[in-house]
Protein backbone atom coordinates (compact mmCIF):
# COMPACT_ATOMS: atom_id res chain seq x y z
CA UNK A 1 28.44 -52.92 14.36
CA UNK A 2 30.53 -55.03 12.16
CA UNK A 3 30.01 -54.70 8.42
CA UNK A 4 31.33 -57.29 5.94
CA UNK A 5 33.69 -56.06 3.34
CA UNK A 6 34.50 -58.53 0.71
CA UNK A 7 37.59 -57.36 -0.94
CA UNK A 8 39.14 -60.29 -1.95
CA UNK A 9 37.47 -61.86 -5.20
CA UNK A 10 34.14 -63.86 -6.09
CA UNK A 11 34.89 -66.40 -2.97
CA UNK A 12 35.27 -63.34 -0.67
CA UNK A 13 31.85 -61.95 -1.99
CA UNK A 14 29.93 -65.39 -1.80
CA UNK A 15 31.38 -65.78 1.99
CA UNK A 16 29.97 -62.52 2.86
CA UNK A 17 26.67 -63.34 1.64
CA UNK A 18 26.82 -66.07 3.57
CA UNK A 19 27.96 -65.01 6.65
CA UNK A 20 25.55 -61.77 6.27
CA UNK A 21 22.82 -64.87 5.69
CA UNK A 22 23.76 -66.70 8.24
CA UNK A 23 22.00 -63.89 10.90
CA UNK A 24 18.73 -65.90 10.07
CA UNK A 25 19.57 -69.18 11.74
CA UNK A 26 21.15 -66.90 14.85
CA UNK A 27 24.95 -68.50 13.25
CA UNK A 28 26.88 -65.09 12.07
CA UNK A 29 29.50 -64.64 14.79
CA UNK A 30 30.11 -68.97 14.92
CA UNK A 31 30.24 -68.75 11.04
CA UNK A 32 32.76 -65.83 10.94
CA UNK A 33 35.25 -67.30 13.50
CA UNK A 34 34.59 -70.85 11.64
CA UNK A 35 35.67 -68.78 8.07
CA UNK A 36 38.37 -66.93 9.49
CA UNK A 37 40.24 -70.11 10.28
CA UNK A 38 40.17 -71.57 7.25
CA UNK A 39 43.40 -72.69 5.80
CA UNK A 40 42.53 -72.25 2.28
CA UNK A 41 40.93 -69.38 0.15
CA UNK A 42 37.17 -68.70 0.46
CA UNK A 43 35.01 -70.39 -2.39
CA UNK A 44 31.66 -71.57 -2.71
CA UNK A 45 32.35 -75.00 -1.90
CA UNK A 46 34.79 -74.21 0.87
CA UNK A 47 32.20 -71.93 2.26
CA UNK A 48 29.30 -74.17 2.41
CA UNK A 49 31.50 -77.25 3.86
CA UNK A 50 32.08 -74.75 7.11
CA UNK A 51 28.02 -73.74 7.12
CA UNK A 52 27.28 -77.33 7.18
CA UNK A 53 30.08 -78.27 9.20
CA UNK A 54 28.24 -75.99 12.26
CA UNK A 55 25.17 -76.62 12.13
CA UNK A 56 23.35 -74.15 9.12
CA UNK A 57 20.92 -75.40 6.78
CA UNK A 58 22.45 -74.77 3.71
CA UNK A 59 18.76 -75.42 1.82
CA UNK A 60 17.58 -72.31 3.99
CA UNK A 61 20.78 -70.56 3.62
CA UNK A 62 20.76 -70.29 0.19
CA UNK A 63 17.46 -68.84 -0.01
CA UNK A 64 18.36 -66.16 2.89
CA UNK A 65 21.34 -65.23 0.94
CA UNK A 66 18.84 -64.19 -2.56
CA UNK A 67 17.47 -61.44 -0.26
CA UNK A 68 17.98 -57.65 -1.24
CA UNK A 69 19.26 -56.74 2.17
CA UNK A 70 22.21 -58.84 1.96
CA UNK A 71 23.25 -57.10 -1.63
CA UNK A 72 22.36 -53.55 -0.22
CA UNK A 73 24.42 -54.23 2.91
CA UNK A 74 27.74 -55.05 0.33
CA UNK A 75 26.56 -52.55 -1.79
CA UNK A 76 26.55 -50.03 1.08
CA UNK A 77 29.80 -51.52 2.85
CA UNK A 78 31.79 -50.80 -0.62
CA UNK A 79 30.47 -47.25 -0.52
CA UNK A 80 31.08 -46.38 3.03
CA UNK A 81 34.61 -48.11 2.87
CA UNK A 82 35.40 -45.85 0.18
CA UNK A 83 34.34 -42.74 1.42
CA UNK A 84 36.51 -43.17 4.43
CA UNK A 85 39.20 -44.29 2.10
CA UNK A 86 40.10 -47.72 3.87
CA UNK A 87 42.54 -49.61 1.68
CA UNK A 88 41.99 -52.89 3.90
CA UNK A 89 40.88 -55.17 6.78
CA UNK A 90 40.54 -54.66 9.30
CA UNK A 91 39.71 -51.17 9.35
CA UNK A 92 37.70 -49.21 12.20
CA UNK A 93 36.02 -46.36 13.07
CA UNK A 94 35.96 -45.23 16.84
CA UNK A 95 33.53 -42.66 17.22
CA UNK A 96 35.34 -39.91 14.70
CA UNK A 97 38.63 -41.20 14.34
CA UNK A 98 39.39 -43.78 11.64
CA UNK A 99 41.91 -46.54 12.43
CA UNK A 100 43.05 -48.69 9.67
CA UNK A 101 44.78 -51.76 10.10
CA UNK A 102 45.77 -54.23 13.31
CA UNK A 103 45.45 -52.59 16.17
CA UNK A 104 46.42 -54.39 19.33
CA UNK A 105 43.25 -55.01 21.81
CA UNK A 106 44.57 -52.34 24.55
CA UNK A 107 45.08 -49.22 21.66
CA UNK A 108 41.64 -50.71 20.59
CA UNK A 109 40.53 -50.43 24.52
CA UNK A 110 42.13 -46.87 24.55
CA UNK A 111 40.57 -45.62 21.82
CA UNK A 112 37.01 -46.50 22.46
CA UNK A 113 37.70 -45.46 25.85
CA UNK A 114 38.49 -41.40 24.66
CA UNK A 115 35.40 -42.04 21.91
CA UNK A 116 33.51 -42.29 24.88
CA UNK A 117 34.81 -39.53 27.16
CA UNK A 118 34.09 -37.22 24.26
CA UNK A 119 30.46 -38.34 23.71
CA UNK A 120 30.03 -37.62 27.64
């Protein structure tokens, strides 16, 4: 399960409530990749533009993101990311190993593959 992490300022905190918002209206993953390729920084503005731009209501949006879930699930993302000690994105954790950092897709593929072996 992905968890968002906002580490980089007020913008990065207001995109993550979006995005984390944007689960209502069935839009996280398209609103993710639509953030990540922004060419400038995250703000409010900025963020809204690229809700709007596929398809969110930003009327309903804005009310989904004033729900306590959405500051629990920061609240509990800054906790857990701490705990583990990640110092950045992306970090992972593949059943008990922690992987911070790029990792390229087939050490990714490797890794869950052993997580599962020793589940089995």
């Amino acid at each position: 399960m992905a968890r968002e992490w906002p580490i980089l300022g007020e913008g990065s905190v207001f995109a993550a409530r979006v995005a984390l918002a944007a689960r209502e209206q069935a839009r996280y993953e398209e609103f993710h990749f639509a953030l990540m390729g922004m060419d400038e920084g995250a703000e409010e503005a900025s963020v809204l533009q690229i809700a709007a731009e596929i398809g969110i209501n930003t009327d309903q949006l804005r009310r989904d993101m004033a729900a306590p879930e959405i500051e629990a699930h920061i609240a509990t993302s800054m906790r857990l990311t701490q705990a583990l000690s990640f110092g950045g994105t992306p970090s992972f954790v593949i059943g008990d190993v922690l992987v911070p950092g790029l990792v390229d897709a087939d050490q990714l593929q490797e890794l869950v593959a052993q997580a599962r072996n020793v589940q089995k």
